[in-house]
Structures are given as structure tokens and as C-alpha cells.
Protein backbone atom coordinates (compact mmCIF):
# COMPACT_ATOMS: atom_id res chain seq x y z
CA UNK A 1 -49.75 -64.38 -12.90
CA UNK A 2 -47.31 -64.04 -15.38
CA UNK A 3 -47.28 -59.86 -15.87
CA UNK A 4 -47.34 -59.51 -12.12
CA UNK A 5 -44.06 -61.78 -11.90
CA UNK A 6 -42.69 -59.51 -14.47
CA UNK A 7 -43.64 -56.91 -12.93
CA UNK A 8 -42.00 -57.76 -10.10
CA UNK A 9 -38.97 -58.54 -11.83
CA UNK A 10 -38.62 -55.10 -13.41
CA UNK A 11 -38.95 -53.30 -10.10
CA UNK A 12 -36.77 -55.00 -8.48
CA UNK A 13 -33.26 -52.95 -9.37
CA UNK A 14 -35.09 -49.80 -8.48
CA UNK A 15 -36.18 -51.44 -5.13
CA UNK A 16 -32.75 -52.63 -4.42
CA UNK A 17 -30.80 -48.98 -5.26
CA UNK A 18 -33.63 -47.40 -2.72
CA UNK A 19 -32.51 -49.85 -0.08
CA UNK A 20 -28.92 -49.52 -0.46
CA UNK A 21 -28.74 -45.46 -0.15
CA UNK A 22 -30.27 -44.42 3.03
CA UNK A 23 -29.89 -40.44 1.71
CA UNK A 24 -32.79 -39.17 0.65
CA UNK A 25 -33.02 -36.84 -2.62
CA UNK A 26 -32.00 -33.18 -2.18
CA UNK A 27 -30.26 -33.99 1.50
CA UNK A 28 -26.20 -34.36 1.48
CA UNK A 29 -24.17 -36.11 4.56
CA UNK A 30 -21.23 -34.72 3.51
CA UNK A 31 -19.07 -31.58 1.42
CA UNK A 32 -19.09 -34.12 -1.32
CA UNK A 33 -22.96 -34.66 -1.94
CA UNK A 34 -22.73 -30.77 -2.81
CA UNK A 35 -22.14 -29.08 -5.91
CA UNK A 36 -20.01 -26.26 -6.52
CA UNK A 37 -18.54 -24.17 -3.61
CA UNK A 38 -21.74 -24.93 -1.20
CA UNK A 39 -21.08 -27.20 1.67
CA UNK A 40 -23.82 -29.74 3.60
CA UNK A 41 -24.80 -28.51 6.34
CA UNK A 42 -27.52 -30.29 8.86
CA UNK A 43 -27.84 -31.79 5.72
CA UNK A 44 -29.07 -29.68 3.13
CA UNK A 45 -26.59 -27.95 0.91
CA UNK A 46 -25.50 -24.37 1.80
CA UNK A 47 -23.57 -22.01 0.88
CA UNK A 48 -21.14 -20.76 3.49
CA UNK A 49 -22.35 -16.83 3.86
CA UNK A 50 -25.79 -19.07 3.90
CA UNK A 51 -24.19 -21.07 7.18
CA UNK A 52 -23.01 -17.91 8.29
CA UNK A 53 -26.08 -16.30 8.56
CA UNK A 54 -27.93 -19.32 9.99
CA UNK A 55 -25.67 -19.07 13.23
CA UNK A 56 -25.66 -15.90 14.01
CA UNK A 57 -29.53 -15.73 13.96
CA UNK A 58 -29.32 -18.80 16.77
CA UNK A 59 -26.31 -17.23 18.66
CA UNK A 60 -28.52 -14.03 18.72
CA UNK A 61 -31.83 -15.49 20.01
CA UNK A 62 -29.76 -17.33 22.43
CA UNK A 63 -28.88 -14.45 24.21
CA UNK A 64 -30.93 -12.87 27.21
CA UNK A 65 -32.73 -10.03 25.73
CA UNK A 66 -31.17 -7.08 28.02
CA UNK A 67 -30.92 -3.62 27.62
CA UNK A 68 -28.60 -1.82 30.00
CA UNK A 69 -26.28 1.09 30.70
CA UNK A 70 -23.86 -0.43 33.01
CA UNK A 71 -20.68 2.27 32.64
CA UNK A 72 -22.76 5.14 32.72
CA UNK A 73 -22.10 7.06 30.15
CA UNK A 74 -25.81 7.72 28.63
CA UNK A 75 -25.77 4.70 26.02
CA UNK A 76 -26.73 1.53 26.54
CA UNK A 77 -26.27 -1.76 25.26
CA UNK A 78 -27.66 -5.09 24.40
CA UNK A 79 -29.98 -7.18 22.52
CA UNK A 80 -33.21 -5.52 23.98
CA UNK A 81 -32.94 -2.02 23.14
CA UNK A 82 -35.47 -0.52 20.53
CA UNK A 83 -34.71 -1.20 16.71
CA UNK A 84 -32.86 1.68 15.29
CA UNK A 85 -31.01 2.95 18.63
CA UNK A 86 -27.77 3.73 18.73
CA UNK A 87 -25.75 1.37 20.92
CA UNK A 88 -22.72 1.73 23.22
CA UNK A 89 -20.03 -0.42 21.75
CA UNK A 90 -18.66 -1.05 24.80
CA UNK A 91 -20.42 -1.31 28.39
CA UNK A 92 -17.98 -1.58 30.76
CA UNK A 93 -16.02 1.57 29.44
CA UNK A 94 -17.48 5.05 29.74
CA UNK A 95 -14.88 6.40 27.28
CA UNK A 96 -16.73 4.61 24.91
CA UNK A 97 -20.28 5.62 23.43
CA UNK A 98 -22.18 6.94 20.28
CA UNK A 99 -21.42 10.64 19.87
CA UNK A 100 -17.99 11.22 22.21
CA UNK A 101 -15.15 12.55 20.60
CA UNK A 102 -12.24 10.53 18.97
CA UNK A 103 -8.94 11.31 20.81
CA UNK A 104 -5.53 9.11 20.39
CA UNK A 105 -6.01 6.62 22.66
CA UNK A 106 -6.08 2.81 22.51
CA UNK A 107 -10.02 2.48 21.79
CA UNK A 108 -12.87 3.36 19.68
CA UNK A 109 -14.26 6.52 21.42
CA UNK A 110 -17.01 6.61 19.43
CA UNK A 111 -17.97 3.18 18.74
CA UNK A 112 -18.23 3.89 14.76
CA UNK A 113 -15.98 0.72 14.24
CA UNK A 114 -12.40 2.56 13.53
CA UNK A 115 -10.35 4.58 16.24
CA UNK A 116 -7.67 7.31 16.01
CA UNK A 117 -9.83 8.24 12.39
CA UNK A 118 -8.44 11.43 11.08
CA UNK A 119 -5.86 12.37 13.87
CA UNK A 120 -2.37 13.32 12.76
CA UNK A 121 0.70 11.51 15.36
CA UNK A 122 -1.15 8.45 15.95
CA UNK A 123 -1.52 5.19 15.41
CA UNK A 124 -4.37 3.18 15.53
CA UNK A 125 -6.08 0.37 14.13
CA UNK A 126 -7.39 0.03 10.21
CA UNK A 127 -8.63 -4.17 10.01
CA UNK A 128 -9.04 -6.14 13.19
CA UNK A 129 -10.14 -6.16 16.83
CA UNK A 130 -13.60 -4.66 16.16
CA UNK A 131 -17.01 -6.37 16.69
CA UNK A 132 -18.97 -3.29 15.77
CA UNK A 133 -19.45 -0.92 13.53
CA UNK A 134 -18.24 -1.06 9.74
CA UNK A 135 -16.08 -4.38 10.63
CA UNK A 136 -18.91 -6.32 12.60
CA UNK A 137 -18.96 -9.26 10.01
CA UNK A 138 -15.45 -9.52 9.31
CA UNK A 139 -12.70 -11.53 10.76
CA UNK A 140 -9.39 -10.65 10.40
CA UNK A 141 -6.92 -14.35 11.39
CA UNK A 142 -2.77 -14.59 10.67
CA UNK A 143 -2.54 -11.95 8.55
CA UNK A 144 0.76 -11.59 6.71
CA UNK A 145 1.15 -8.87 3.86
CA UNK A 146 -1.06 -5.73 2.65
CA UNK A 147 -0.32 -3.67 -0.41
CA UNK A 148 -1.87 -0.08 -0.98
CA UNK A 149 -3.96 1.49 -3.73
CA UNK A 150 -4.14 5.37 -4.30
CA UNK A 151 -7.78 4.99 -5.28
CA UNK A 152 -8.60 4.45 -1.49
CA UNK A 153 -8.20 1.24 0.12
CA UNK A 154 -5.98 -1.54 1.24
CA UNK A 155 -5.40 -5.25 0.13
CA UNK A 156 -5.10 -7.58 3.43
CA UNK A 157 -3.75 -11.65 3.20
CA UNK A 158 -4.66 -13.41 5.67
CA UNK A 159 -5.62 -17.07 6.05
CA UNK A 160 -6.92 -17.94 3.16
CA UNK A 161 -8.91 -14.81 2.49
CA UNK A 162 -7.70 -11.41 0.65
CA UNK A 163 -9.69 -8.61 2.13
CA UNK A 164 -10.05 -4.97 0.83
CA UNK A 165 -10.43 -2.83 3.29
CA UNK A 166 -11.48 1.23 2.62
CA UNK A 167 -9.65 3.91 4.61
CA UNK A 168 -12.57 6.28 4.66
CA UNK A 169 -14.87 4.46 6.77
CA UNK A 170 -12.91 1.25 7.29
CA UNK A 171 -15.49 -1.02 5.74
CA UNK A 172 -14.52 -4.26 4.58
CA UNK A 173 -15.07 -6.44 1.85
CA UNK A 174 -14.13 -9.94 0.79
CA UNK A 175 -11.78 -9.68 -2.59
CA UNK A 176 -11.04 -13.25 -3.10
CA UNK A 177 -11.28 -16.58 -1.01
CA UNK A 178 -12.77 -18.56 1.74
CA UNK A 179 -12.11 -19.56 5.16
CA UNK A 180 -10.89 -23.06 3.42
CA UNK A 181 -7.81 -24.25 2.64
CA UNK A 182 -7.67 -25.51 -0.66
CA UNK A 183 -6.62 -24.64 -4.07
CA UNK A 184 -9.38 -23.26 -7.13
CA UNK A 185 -9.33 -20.25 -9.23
CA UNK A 186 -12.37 -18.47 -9.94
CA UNK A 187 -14.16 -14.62 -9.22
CA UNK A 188 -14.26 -14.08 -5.40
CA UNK A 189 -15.48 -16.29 -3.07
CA UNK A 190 -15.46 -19.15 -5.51
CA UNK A 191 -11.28 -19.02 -5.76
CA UNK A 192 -9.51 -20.66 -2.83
CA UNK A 193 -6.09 -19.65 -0.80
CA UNK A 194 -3.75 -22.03 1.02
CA UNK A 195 -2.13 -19.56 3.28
CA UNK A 196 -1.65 -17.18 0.85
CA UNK A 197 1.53 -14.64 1.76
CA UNK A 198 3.04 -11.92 0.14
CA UNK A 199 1.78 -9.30 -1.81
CA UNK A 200 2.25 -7.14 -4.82
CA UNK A 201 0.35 -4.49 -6.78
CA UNK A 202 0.79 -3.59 -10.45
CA UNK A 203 0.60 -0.70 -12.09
CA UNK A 204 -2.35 -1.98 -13.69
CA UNK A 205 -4.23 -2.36 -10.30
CA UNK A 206 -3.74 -6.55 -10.20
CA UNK A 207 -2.80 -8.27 -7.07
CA UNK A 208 0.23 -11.44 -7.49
CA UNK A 209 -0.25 -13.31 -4.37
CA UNK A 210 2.31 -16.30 -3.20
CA UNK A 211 0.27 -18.11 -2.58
CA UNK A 212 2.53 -20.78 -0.31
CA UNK A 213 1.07 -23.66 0.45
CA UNK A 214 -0.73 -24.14 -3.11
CA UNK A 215 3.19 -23.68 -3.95
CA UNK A 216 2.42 -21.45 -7.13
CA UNK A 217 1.95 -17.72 -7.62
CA UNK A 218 -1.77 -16.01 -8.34
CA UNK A 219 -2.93 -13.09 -10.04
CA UNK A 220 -5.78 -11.40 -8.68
CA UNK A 221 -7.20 -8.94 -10.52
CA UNK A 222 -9.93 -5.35 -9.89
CA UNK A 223 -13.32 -7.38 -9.48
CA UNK A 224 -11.64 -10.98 -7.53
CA UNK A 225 -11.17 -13.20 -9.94
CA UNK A 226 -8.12 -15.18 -9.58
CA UNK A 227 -5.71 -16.92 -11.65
CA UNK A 228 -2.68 -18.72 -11.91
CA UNK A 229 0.61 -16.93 -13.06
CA UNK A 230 3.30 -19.79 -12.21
CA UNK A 231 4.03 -23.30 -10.73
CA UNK A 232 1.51 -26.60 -9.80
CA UNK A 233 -0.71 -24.83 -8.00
CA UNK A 234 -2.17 -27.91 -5.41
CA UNK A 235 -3.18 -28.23 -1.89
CA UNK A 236 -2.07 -31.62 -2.11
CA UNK A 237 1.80 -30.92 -1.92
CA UNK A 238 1.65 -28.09 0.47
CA UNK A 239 4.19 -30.67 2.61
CA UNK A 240 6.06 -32.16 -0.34
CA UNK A 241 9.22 -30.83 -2.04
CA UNK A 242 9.47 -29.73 -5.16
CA UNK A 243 12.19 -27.61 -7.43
CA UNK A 244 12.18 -27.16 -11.16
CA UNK A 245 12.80 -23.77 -13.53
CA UNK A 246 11.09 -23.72 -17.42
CA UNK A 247 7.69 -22.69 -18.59
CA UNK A 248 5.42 -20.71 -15.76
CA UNK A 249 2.86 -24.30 -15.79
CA UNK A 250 6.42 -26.77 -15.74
CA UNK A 251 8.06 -24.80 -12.84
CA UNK A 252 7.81 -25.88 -9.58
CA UNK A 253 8.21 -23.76 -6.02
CA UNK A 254 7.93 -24.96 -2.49
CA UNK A 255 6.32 -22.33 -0.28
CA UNK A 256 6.76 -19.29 -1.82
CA UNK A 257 6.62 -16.51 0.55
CA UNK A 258 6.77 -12.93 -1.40
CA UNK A 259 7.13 -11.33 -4.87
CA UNK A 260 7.89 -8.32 -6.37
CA UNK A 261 7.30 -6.37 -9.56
CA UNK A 262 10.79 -5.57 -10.83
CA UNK A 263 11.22 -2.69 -13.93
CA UNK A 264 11.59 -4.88 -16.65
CA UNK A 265 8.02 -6.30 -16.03
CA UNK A 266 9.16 -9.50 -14.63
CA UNK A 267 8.33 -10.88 -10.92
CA UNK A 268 10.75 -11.58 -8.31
CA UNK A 269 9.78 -14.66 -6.09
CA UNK A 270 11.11 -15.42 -2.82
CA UNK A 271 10.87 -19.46 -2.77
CA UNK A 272 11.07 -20.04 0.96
CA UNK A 273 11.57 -23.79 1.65
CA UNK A 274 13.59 -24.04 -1.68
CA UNK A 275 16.08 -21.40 0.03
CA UNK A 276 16.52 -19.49 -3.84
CA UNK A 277 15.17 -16.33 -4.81
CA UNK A 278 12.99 -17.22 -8.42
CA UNK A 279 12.36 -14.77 -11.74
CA UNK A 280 9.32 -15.07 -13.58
CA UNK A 281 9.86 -13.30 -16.69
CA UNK A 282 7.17 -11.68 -18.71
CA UNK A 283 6.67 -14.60 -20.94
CA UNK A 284 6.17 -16.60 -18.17
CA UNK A 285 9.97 -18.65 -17.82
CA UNK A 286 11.00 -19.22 -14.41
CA UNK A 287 14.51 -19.37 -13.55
CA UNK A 288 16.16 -19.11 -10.34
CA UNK A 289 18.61 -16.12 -9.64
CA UNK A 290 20.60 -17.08 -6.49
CA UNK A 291 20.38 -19.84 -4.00
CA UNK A 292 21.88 -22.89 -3.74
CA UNK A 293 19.21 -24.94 -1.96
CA UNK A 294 18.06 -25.04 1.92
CA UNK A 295 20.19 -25.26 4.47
CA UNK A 296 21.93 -28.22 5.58
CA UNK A 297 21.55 -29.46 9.14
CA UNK A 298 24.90 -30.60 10.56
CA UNK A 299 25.08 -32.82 14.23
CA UNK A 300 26.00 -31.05 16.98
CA UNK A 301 26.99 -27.58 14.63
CA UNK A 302 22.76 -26.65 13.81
CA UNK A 303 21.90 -25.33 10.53
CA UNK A 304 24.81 -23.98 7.81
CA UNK A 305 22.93 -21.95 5.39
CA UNK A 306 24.85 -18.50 5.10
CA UNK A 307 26.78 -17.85 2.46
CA UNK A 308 27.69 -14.38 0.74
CA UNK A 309 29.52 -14.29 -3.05
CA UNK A 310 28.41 -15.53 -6.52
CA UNK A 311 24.74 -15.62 -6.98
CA UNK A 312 24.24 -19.64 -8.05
CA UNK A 313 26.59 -20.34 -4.44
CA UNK A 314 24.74 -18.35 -1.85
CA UNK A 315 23.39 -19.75 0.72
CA UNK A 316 19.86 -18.25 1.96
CA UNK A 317 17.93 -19.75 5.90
CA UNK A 318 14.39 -18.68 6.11
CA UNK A 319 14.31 -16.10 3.38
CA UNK A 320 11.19 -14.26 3.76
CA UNK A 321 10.55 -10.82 1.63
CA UNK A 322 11.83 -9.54 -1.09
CA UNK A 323 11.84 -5.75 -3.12
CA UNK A 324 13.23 -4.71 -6.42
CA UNK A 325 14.69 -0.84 -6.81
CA UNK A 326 14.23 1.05 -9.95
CA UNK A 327 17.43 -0.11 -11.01
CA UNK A 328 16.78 -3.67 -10.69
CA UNK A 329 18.77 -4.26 -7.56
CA UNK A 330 16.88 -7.20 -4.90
CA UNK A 331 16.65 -7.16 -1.59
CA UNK A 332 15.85 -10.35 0.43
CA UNK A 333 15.33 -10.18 4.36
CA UNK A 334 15.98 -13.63 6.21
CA UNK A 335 14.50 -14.20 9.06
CA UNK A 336 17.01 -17.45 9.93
CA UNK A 337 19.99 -15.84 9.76
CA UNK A 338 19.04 -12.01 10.88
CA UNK A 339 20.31 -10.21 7.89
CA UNK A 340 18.87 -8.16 4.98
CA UNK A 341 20.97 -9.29 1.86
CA UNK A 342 21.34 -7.47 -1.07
CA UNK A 343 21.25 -9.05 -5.20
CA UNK A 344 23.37 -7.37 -8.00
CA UNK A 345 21.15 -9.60 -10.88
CA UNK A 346 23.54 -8.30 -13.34
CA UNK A 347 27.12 -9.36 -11.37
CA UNK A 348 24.92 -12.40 -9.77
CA UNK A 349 26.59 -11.25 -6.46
CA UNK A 350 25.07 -11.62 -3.26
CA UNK A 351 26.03 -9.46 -0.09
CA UNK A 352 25.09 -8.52 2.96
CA UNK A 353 23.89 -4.96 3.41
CA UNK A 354 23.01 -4.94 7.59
CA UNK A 355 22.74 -7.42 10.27
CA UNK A 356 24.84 -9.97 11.88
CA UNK A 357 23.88 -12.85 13.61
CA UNK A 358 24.84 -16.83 14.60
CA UNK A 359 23.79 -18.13 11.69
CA UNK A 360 24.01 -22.06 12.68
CA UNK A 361 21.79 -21.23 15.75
CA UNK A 362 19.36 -18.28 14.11
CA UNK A 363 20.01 -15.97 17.10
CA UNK A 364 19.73 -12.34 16.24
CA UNK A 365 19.73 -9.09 18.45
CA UNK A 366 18.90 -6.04 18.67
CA UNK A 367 20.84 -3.06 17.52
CA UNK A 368 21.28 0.04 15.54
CA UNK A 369 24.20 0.59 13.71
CA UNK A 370 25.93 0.26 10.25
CA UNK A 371 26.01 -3.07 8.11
CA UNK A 372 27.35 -5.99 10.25
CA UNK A 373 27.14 -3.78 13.43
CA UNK A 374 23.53 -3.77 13.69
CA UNK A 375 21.13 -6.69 14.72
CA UNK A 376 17.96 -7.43 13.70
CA UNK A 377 15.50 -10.31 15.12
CA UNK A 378 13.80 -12.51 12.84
CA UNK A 379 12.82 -9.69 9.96
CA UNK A 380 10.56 -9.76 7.39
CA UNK A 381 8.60 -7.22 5.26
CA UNK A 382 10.22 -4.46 4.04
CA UNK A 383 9.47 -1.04 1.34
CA UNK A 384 10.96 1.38 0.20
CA UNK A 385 10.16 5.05 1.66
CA UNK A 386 10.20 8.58 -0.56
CA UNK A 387 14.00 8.84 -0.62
CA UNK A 388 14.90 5.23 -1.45
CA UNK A 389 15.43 4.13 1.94
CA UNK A 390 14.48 0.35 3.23
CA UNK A 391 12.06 0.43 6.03
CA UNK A 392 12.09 -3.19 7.23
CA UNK A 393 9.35 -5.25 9.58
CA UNK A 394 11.45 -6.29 12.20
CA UNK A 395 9.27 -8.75 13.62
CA UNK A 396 11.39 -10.57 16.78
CA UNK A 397 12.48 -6.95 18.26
CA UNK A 398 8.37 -5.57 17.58
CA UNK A 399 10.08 -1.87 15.81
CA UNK A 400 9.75 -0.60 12.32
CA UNK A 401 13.56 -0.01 11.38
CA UNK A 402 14.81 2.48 9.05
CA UNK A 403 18.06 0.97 6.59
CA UNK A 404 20.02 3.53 4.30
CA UNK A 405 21.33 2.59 0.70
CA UNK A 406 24.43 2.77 2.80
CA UNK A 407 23.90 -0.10 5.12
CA UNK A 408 23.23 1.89 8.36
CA UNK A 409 19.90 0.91 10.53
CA UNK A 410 18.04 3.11 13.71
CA UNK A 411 14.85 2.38 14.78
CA UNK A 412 11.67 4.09 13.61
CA UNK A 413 9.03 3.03 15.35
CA UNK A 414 8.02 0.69 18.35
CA UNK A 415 9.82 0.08 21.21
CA UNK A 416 12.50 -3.64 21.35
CA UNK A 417 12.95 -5.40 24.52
CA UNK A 418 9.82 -5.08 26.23
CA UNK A 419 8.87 -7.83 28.26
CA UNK A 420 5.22 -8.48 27.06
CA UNK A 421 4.73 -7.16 23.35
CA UNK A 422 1.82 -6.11 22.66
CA UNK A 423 -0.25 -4.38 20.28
CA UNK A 424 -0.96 -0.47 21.57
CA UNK A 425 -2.31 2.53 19.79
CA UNK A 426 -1.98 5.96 20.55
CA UNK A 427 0.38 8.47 20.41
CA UNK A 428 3.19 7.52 18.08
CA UNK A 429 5.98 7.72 20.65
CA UNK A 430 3.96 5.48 22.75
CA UNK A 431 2.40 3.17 20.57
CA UNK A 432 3.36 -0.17 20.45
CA UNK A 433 3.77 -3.37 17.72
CA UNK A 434 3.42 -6.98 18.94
CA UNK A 435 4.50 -9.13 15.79
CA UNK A 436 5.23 -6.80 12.83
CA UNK A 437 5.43 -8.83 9.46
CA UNK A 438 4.71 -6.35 6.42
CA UNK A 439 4.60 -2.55 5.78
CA UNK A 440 3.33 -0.32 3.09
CA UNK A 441 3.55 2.82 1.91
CA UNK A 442 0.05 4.68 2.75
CA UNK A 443 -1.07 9.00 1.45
CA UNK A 444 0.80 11.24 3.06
CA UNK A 445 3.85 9.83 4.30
CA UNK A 446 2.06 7.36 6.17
CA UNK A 447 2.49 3.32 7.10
CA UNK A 448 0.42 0.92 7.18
CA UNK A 449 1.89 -2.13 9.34
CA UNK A 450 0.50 -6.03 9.66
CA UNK A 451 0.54 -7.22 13.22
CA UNK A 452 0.41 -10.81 12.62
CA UNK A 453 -0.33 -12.16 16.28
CA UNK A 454 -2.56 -9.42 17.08
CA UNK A 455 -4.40 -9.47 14.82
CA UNK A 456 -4.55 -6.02 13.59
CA UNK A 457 -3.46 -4.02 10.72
CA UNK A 458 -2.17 -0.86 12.01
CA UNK A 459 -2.08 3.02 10.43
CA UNK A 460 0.36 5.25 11.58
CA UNK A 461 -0.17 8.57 10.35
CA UNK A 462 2.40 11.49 11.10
């Protein structure tokens, strides 16, 4: 009698932790339960490509096994063909099937996943739009910058992702990050993006990101793995203010936006909500080289945050982009206040170089013309071409403009005013931008464009 009561006694805490957890071992009700990046799922822990995976096999079976050739055109399409056929892309368009040729037009003639590949005076579509071919498991959402690299390929921000994307074939791989917002350095899918925005290529090959909701700056380097180069880098205070210049893990930003590699090694930030534009030196200080803080909202006047003269008194609205020249010179475009400025670091003098707008109301135009008698709309990205001009992402009028060292703007490509932008390949003169946010320099003379709200990346090649 006595053992058994003991007996009893002993099992008792193991009795009463199985009664209070209703989860059995090995299950998970929640992100929590799981270790590392997986996530629970139906309640087992997965990892996401593992998710992935799981519904598109139930999306597939659920569709109506079919096999059809509805436009025509000697391919068919759909879930019940034989294994191994090769499938028209597109049903209801007879322009569109295995084996016709590629002409400059506003599709994929020959369903291989790109369009426009290899003709000269088009433009067509690199990253986004496709649900075949080379691209059929990626998804391209908000994308904002891109940088090139000679060996062959593009670098593509979007949300929360960084994709690399090949020119040859346009296949596409995942460099860094996840569909979730969050902050967590790491090698590829392990690291994590809030919004990540601007971008900028070393000589060395490594990506810096600003990364602007994390409010810090990354490094990314050749094989994904990602690392932090300045600020608190937290998904926490993605809403919260914060200012502060010293060491690169005491300084604080608040949404950067874009950075550039300047010739004396050291990175130039654009520090959006913060309204300054940021250095990171080599040895990783941070200090702040013009901007006096956002812009003030005044009753009944709107927003007063333009300002021209000595660097520490300038007033910045919506600062977006930034580039450094080989002689150190900055240029910021402001989307706010409709003007692309221009930052003498060594006379810590800021001027305006083009554009003129109302700067308490953000309204901006559209012309072409020299300093203040051109308008631009909201810009944003901007390089620098072979001869040292600006060519700027002039995302409110949907054109790629052309700036001279001397102040004076025309329009390169795109067409302003039209009443429904939109996102059109084809023939350069005819080819149209919807919401152009970042440009860079591809082989050849060519440009390589982010469309934000269509989702594309665009290639024009002369």
C-alpha cells in the first residue's frame, strides 16, 4: 500500500504537465513552437520552400485535367497533356506558342519565359509578369532598385527579397531573404529584409542594401550572406524615430532609402524620414553631411522643407536617391519638392541643379528645360551614363530623363501625360513606363529600368 501511494505521488507532476499542454510532441500551433527559420504549418514544422511546394501540388490536382488548343495555333495547353510536351504559354493568343519567332511586341512569342530576347530598339521585360518558362516560381512584388554586374546578371530589391536575375536566359534565383518582414542576418534565405530599398555594388562584387524599415544599412555579399554595415538594425522601430551620428553599431537612421559608393571608399546614405543625407566612412563613423531635419508642417501654409545654401542648413522633403561622381560631388533627387539637388562635400553647399516646383504643396510638372525651368514629378533613381550625364527615374511623369552637368533636362524615354500609364514593351519609341523608380547601367549602352507598380523590371536595349 505504501509503494503504490508513492508511486502515485511521483507520477503525479508528470501527469499534471501532460494535462496542462494539449500539444502533442513534434506538432507546433504556432511560428514560435518552431526552430530556426521553419514556420508551423497544419501543424508540423516546415520550412517555407517546404509550404511552397505543398500548395502548389493541391492547387495543381485541383484543377480539371484538360488539354486543349483553344487559339489555334498548333500548341495546346493545360494540365492533361502528355509529360514532356511542349505547352502553349498562352491559349487565348495565337501569337503565342512553342517554336514562333520573337518579334518586338508586348508578349512572349515564344513562350520561353522572356520576350523581346536579343532584339536591338526594344524594350521588353527582364523580371516580372511571367508564369512560365525560366520565371515560373518566382514572384517579383514592389520592387524598388536593381544594380548590374558585368559577369552577367542583375540584383533586384523588392519586398523583402533580393533576387538575381541572369540576362541570358532570364532565370532567377533567390540571393538573400524571405517573403517576411523582419530583421536577421545570415546566408540566403535564412537573412531577413524589411522593405529593403536602394542598391549599390562594389567593386568587389558586394551588395549595401538600405535596408529601410530595419533602419540600418546591409552588406550582402557573392554567395547571400548578409550582414550589418551601420545603425540598430530592428523591425521593431520601423515606425519610431531615431537620429544619432558615431560608431557604425551607435548610429541611428530612420528609413534609409539609398546609398552610394563614393571614391574615397566611404558610403553615402540617403536617410529619408530623417530629411539628411549620412556618410559612413570606411572605419565605420557615421556623420551626417547636410540636412537639417524633416520638414516642418505649418497650418494652413503645408510642408516648409526647401532650403538651398550651407550644407548643416538645408532643408531636404522626401529625399529619395542619391549618386557620388568621381570627384566626390552628391546628387540627391527629392521626390517632395521636385528637384534634383546637388552637394559640394568639400564647400558643404547645397544647390539646386534642375527642377522647380511648390515646395509647401509637393506639386511638380512636367517639363524640359534648363535648371529651374524644367519640372520633374516626384523623381527618384538616377545614374550616371558614359559621358557623365544624370539619367534620372522620373517616376510621377512615367519618362526616363536625361540631365547635363550643366543643369539642362529633355526626355529620353517614355511618354508624360498619358492618361492611363501603363507598362508597354515594344519598339522603343512606343514603349511605355508605368511607375519608374531606379535605372542602371546595362552592356552595351543599355538600361535596365524598375517599374515599381507593374511589376516589371524592364531592358531597353538600343
Amino acid at each position: 500500500m505504501r509503494r503504490s501511494l508513492w508511486s502515485v505521488v511521483l507520477a503525479l507532476p508528470l501527469l499534471l504537465m501532460t494535462a496542462c499542454s494539449s500539444r502533442q510532441p513534434g506538432t507546433c500551433e504556432k511560428d514560435s513552437h518552431c526552430e530556426g527559420a521553419k514556420i508551423c504549418f497544419e501543424g508540423s514544422c516546415i520550412t517555407m520552400a517546404e509550404k511552397k511546394a505543398i500548395e502548389e501540388k493541391r492547387a495543381e490536382e485541383s484543377k480539371p485535367k484538360v488539354c486543349r488548343d483553344q487559339d489555334g495555333d498548333g500548341a495546346r495547353a493545360g494540365n492533361g497533356c502528355p509529360a514532356g510536351e511542349a505547352l502553349d504559354c498562352n491559349d487565348d493568343d495565337p501569337n503565342m506558342a512553342p517554336g514562333k519567332n520573337e518579334i518586338c511586341d508586348d508578349i512572349d512569342n515564344d513562350c520561353d519565359g522572356m520576350n523581346n530576347e536579343d532584339l536591338r530598339g526594344c524594350v521588353r521585360t527582364i523580371f516580372g509578369g511571367m508564369s512560365w518558362g525560366t520565371q515560373k516560381d518566382a514572384h517579383l512584388e514592389a520592387p524598388r532598385s536593381l544594380v548590374y554586374d558585368p559577369a552577367g546578371f542583375i540584383v533586384v530589391s523588392d519586398n523583402h527579397h533580393l533576387w538575381k536575375v541572369y540576362l541570358a536566359d532570364g532565370r532567377v534565383e533567390l540571393l538573400a531573404g524571405s517573403h517576411l518582414s523582419n530583421f536577421a542576418n545570415g546566408r540566403g534565405q535564412e537573412a531577413r529584409f524589411s522593405y529593403p530599398s536602394g542598391l549599390a555594388r562594389s567593386g568587389s562584387g558586394d551588395i549595401y542594401v538600405a535596408d529601410c524599415k530595419n533602419n540600418c544599412v546591409r552588406r550582402v555579399s557573392a554567395d547571400g550572406t548578409v550582414s550589418t554595415v551601420a545603425g540598430f538594425c530592428s523591425n521593431l522601430t520601423k515606425y519610431t524615430g531615431q537620429f544619432a551620428d558615431g560608431p557604425a553599431e551607435q548610429a541611428r537612421f530612420y528609413c534609409p532609402t539609398d546609398v552610394a559608393l563614393a571614391p574615397d571608399g566611404s558610403l553615402v546614405v540617403v536617410d529619408k524620414e530623417n530629411a539628411r543625407i549620412r556618410k559612413i566612412s570606411p572605419d565605420g563613423q557615421v556623420s551626417t553631411l547636410a540636412g537639417a531635419g524633416p520638414a516642418k508642417i505649418e497650418e494652413g501654409e503645408g510642408q516648409i522643407g526647401f532650403q538651398d545654401g550651407p550644407a548643416a542648413e538645408a532643408l531636404f522633403n522626401d529625399p529619395q536617391a542619391v549618386l557620388v561622381d568621381g570627384k566626390g560631388m552628391i546628387y540627391i533627387s527629392e521626390s517632395f519638392n521636385c528637384r534634383l539637388r546637388r552637394l559640394d562635400p568639400v564647400k558643404a553647399l547645397v544647390v539646386t541643379l534642375a527642377g522647380e516646383s511648390d515646395t509647401k504643396l509637393g506639386v511638380g510638372g512636367y517639363r524640359d528645360g534648363r535648371g529651374a525651368g524644367a519640372k520633374f514629378s516626384y523623381p527618384h533613381g538616377m545614374i550616371f551614363d558614359a559621358k557623365g550625364n544624370l539619367l534620372v527615374a522620373d517616376t510621377g511623369n512615367a519618362v526616363i530623363r536625361l540631365v547635363t552637368p550643366a543643369g539642362v533636362v529633355r526626355t529620353l524615354y517614355g511618354k508624360a501625360g498619358d492618361t492611363k500609364p501603363r507598362a508597354l514593351d515594344g519598339p522603343i519609341a512606343r514603349a511605355r513606363f508605368q511607375t519608374p523608380t531606379d535605372l542602371a547601367l546595362g552592356p552595351e549602352g543599355s538600361l535596365f529600368v524598375v517599374d515599381a507598380d507593374a511589376n516589371r523590371i524592364r531592358w531597353i536595349v538600343p
